[in-house]
PDB file of N, CA and C in Angstrom:
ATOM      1  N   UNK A   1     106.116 138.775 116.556  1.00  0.00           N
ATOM      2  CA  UNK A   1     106.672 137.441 116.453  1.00  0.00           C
ATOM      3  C   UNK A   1     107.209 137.044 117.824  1.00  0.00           C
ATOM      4  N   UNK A   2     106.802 135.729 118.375  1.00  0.00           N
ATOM      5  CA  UNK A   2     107.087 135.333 119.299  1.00  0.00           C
ATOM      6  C   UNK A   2     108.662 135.144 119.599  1.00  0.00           C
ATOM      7  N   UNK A   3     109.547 134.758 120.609  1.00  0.00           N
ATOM      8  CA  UNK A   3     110.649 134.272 120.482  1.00  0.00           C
ATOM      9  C   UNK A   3     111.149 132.532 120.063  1.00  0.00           C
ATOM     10  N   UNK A   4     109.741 132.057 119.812  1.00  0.00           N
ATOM     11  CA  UNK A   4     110.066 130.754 119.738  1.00  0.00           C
ATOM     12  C   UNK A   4     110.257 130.717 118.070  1.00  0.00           C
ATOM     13  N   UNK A   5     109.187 131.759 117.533  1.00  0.00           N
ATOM     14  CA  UNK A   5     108.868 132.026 115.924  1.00  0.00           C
ATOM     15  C   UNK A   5     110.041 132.540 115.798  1.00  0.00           C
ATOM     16  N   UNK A   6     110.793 133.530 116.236  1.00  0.00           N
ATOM     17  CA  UNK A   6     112.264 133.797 115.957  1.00  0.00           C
ATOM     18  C   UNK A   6     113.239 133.232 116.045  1.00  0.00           C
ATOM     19  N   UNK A   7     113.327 132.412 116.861  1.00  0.00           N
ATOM     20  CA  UNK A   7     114.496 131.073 117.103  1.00  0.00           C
ATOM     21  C   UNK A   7     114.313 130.038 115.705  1.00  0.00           C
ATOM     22  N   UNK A   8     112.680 129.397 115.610  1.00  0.00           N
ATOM     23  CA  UNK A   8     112.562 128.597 114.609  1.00  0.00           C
ATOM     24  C   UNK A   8     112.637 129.080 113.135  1.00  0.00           C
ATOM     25  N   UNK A   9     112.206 130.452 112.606  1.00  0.00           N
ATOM     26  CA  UNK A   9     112.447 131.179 111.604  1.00  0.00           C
ATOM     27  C   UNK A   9     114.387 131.344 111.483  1.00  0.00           C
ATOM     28  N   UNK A  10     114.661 131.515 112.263  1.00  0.00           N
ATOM     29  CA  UNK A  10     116.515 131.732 112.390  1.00  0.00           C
ATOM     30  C   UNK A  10     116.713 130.882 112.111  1.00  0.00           C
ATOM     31  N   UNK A  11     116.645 129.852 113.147  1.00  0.00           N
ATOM     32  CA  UNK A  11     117.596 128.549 112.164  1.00  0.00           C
ATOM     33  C   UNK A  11     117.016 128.071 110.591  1.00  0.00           C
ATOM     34  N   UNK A  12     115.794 128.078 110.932  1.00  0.00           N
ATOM     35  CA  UNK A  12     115.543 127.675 109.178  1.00  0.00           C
ATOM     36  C   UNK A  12     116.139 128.457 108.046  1.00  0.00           C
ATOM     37  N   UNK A  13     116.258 129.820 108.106  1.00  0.00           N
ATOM     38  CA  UNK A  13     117.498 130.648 107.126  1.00  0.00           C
ATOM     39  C   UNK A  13     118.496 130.339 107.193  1.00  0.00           C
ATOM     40  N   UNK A  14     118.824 130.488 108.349  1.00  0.00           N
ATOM     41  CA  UNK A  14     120.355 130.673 108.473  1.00  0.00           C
ATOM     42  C   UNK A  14     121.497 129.077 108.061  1.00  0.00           C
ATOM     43  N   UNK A  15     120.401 127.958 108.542  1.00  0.00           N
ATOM     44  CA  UNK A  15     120.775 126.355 108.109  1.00  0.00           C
ATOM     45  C   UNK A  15     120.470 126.384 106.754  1.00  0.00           C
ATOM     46  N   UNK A  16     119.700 127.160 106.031  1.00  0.00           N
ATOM     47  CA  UNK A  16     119.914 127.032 104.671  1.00  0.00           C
ATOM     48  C   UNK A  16     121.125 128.013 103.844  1.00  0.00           C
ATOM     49  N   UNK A  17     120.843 128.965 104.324  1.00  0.00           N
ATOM     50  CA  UNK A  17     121.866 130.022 103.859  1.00  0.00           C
ATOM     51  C   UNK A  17     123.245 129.678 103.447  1.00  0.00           C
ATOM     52  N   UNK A  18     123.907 129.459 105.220  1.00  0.00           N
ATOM     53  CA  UNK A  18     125.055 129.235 105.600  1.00  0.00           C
ATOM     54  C   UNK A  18     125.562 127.756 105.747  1.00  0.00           C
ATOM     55  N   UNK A  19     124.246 126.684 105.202  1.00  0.00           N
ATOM     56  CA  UNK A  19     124.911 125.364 105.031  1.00  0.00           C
ATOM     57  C   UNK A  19     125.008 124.535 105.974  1.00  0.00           C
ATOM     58  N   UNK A  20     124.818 125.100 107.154  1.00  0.00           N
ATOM     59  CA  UNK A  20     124.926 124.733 108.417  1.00  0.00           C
ATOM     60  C   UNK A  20     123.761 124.022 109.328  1.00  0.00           C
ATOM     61  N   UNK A  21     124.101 122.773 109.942  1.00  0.00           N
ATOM     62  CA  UNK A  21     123.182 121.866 110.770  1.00  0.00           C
ATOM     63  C   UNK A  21     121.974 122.782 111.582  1.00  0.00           C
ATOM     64  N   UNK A  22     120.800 122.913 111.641  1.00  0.00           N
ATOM     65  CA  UNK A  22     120.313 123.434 112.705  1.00  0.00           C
ATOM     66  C   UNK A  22     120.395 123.107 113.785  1.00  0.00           C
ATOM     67  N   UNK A  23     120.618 121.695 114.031  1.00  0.00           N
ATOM     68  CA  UNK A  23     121.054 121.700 115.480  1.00  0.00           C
ATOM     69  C   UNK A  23     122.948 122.074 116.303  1.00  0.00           C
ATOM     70  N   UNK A  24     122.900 122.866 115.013  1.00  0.00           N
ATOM     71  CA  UNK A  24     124.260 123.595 115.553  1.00  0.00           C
ATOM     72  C   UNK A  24     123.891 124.805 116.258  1.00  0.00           C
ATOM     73  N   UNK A  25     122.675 125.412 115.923  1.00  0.00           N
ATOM     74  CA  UNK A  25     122.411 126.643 116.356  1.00  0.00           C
ATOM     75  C   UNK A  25     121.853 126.696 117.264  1.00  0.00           C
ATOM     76  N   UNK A  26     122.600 126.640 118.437  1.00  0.00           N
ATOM     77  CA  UNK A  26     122.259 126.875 119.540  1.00  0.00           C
ATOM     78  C   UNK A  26     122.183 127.974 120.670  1.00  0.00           C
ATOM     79  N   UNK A  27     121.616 128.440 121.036  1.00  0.00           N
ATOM     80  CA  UNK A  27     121.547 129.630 121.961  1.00  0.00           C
ATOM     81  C   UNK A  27     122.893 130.185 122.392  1.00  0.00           C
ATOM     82  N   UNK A  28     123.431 129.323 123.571  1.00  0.00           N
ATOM     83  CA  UNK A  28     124.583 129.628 123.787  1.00  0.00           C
ATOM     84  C   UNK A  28     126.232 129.312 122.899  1.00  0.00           C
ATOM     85  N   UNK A  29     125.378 129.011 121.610  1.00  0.00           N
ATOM     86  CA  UNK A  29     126.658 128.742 120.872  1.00  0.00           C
ATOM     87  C   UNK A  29     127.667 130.388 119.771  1.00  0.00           C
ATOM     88  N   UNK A  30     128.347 130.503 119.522  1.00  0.00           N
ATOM     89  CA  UNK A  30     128.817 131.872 119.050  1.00  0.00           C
ATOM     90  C   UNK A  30     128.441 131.632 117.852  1.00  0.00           C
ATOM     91  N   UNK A  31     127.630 132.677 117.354  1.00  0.00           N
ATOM     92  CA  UNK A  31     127.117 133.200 115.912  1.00  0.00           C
ATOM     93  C   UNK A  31     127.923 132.789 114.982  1.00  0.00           C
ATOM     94  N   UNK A  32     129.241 133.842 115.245  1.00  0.00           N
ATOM     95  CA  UNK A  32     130.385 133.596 114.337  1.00  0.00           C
ATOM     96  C   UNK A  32     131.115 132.856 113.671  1.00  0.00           C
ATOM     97  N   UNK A  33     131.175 132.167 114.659  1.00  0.00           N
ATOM     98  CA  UNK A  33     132.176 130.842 114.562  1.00  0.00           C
ATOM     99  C   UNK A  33     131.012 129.559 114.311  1.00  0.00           C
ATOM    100  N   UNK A  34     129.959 129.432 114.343  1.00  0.00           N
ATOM    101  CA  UNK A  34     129.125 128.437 114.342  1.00  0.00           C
ATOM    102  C   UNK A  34     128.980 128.281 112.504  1.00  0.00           C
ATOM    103  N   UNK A  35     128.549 129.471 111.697  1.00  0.00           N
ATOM    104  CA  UNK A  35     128.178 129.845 110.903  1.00  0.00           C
ATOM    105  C   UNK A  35     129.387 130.218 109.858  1.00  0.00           C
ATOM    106  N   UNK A  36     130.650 130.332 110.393  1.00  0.00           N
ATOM    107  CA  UNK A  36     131.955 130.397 109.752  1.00  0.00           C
ATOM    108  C   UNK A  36     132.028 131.461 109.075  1.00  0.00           C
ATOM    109  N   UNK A  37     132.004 132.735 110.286  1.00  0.00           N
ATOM    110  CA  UNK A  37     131.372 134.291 108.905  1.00  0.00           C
ATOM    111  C   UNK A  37     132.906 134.676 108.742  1.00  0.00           C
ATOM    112  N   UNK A  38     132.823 135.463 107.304  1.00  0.00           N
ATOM    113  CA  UNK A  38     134.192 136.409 107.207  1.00  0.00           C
ATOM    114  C   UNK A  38     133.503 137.448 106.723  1.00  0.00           C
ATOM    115  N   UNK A  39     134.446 138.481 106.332  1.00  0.00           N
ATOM    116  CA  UNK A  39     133.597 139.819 106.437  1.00  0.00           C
ATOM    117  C   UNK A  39     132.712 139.632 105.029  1.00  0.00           C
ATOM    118  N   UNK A  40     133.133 139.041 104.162  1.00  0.00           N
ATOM    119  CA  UNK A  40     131.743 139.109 102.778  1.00  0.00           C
ATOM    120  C   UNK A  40     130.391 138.589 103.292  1.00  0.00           C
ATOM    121  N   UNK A  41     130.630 137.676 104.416  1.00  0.00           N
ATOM    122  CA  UNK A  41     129.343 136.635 104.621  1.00  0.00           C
ATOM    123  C   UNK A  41     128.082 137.795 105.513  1.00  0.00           C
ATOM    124  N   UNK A  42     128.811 138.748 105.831  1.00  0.00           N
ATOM    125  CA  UNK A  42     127.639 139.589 106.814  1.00  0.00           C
ATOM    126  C   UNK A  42     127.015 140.256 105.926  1.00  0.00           C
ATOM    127  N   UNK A  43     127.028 140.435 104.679  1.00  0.00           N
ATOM    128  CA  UNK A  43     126.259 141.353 104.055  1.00  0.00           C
ATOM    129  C   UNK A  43     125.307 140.254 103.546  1.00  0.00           C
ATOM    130  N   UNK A  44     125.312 138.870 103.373  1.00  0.00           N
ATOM    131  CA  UNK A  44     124.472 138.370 103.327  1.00  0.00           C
ATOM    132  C   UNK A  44     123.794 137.751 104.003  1.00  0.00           C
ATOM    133  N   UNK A  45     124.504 137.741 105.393  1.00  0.00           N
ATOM    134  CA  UNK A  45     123.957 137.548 106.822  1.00  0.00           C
ATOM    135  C   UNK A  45     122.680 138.771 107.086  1.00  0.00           C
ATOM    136  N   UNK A  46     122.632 140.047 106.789  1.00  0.00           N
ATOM    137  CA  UNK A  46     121.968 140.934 106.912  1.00  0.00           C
ATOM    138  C   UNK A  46     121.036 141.185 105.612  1.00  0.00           C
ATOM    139  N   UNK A  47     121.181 140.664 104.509  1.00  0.00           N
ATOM    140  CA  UNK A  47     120.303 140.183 103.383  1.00  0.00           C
ATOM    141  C   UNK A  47     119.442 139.461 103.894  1.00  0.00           C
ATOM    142  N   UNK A  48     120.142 138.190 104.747  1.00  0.00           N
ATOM    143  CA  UNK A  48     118.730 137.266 104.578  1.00  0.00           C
ATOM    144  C   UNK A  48     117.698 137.702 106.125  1.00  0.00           C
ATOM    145  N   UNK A  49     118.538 138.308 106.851  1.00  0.00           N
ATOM    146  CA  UNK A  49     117.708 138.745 108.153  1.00  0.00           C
ATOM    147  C   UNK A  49     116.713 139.662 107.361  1.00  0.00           C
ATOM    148  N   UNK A  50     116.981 140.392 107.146  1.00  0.00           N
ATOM    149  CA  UNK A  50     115.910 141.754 106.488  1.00  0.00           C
ATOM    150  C   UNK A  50     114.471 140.895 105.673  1.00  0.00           C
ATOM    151  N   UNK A  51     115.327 139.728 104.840  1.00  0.00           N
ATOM    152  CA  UNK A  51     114.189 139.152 103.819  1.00  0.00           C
ATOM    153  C   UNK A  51     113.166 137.946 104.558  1.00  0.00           C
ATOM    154  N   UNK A  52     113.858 137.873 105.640  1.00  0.00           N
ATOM    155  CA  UNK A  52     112.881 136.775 106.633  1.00  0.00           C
ATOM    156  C   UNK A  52     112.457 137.231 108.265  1.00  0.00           C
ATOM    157  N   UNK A  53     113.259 138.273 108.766  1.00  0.00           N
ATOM    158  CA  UNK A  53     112.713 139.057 109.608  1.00  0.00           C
ATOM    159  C   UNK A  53     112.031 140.326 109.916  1.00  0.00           C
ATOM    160  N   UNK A  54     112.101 140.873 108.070  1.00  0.00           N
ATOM    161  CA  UNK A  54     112.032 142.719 108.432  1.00  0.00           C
ATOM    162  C   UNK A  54     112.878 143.047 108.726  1.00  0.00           C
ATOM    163  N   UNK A  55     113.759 143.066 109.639  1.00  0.00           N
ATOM    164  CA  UNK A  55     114.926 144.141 109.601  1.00  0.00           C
ATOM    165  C   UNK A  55     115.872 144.150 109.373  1.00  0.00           C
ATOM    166  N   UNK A  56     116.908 145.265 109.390  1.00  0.00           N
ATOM    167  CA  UNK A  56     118.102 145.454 108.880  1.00  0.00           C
ATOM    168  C   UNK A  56     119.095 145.299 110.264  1.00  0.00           C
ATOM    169  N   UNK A  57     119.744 144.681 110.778  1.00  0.00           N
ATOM    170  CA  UNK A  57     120.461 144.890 111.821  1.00  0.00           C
ATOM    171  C   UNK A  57     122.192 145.917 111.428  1.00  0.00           C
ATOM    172  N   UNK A  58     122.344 146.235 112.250  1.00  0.00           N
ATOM    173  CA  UNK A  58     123.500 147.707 112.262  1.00  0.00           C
ATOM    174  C   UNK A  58     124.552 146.820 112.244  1.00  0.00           C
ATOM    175  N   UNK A  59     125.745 147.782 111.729  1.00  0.00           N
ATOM    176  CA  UNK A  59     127.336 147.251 111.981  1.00  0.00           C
ATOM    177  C   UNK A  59     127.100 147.340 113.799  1.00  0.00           C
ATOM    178  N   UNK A  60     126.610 148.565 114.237  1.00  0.00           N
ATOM    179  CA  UNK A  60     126.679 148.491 116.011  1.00  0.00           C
ATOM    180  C   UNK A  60     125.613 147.451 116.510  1.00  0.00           C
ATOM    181  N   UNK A  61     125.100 146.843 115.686  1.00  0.00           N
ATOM    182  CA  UNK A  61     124.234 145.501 116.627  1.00  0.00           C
ATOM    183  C   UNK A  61     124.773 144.086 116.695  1.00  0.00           C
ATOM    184  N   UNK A  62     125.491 144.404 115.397  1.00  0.00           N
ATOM    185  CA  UNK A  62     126.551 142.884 115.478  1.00  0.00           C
ATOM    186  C   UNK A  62     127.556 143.112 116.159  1.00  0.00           C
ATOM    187  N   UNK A  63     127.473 143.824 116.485  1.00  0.00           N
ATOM    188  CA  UNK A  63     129.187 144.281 117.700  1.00  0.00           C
ATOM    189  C   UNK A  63     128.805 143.760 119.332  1.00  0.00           C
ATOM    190  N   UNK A  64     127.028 143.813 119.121  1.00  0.00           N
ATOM    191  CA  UNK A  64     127.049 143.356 121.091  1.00  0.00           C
ATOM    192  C   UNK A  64     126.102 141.860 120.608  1.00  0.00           C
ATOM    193  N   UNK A  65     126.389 141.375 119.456  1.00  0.00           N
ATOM    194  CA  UNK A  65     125.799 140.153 119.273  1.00  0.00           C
ATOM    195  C   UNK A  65     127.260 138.805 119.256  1.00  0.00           C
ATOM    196  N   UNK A  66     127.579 137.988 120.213  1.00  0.00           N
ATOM    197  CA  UNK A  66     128.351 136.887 120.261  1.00  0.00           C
ATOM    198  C   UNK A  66     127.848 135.128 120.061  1.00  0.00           C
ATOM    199  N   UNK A  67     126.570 135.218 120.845  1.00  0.00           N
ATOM    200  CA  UNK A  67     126.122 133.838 120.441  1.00  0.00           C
ATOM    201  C   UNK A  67     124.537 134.585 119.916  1.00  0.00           C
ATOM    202  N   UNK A  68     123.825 132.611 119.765  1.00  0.00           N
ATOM    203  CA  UNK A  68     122.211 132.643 119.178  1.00  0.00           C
ATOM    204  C   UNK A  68     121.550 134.055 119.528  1.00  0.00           C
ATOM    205  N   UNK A  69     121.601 133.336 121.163  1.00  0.00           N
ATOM    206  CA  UNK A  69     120.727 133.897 122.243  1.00  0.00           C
ATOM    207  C   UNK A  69     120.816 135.651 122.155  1.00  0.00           C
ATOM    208  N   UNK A  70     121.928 136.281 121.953  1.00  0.00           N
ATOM    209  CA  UNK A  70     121.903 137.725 121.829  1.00  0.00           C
ATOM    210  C   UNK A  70     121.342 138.285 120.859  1.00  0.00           C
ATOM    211  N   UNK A  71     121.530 137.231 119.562  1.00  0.00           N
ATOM    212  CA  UNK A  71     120.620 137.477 117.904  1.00  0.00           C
ATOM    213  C   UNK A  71     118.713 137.660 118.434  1.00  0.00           C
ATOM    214  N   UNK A  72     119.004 136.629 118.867  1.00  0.00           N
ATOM    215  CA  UNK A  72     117.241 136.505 119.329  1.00  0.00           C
ATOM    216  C   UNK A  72     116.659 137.818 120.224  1.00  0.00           C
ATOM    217  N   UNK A  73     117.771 138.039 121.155  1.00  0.00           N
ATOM    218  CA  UNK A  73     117.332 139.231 122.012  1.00  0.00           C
ATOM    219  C   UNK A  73     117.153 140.758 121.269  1.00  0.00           C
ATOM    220  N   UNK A  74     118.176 140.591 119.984  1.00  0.00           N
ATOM    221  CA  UNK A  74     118.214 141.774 119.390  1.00  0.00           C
ATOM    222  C   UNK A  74     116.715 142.029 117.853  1.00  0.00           C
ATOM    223  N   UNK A  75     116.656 140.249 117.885  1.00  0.00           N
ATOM    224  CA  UNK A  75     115.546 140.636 117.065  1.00  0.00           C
ATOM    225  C   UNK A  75     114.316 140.779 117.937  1.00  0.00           C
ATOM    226  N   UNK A  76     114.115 140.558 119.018  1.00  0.00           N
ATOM    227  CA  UNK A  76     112.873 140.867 119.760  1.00  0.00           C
ATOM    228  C   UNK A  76     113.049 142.225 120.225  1.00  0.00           C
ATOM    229  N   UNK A  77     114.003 142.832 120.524  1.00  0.00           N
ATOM    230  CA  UNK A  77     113.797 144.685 120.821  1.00  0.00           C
ATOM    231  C   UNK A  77     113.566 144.663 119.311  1.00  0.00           C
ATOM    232  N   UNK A  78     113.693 144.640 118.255  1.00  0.00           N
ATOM    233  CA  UNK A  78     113.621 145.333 117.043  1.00  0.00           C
ATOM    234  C   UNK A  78     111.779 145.030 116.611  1.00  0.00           C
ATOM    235  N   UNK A  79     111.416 144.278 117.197  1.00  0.00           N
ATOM    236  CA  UNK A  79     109.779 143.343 116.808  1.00  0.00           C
ATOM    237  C   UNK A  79     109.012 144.290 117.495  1.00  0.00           C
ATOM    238  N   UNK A  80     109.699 144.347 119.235  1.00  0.00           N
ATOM    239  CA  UNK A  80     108.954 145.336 120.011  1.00  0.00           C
ATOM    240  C   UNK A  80     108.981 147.067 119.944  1.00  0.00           C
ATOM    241  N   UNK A  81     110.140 147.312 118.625  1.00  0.00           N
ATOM    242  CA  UNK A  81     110.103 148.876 118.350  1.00  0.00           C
ATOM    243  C   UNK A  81     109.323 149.459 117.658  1.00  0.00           C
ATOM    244  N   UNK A  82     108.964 148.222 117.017  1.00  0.00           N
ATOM    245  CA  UNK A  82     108.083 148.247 115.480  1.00  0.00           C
ATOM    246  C   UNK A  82     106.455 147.862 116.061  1.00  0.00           C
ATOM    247  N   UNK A  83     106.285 147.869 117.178  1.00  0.00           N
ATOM    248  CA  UNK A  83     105.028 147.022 117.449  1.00  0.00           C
ATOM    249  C   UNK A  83     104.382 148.244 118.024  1.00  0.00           C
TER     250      UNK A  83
END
């Protein structure tokens, strides 16, 4: 999957999921706070990644993930581990 297919696949979940504008989701904008997570919302933050990306991302991958742009970087090492 390309990074553009991962950017456009992301927001389309995640603006449905979490309720939220897609043009809120912006690269340099913070994950967290964009998306309004508290700790119940990551288990379905990592539900819907798995069911629209394949993978499962770690408690240690959301720890070096702050905005879009790091989500995207972390799902493209995970595309290119698997490839």
């Amino acid at each position: 999957m390309s990074r553009d297919e991962i950017i456009a696949t992301t927001k389309r979940f995640l603006s449905e999921e979490f309720e939220v504008d897609e043009n809120e989701i912006l690269a340099d904008n913070n994950l967290h706070e964009t998306l309004d997570l508290d700790s119940l919302d990551y288990v379905d933050l990592v539900v819907v990644i798995e069911e629209n990306l394949g993978f499962k991302p770690t408690a240690d991958d959301f720890k070096a993930i702050d905005t879009f742009d790091d989500f995207y970087d972390l799902a493209e090492r995970k595309f290119a581990e698997t490839a």
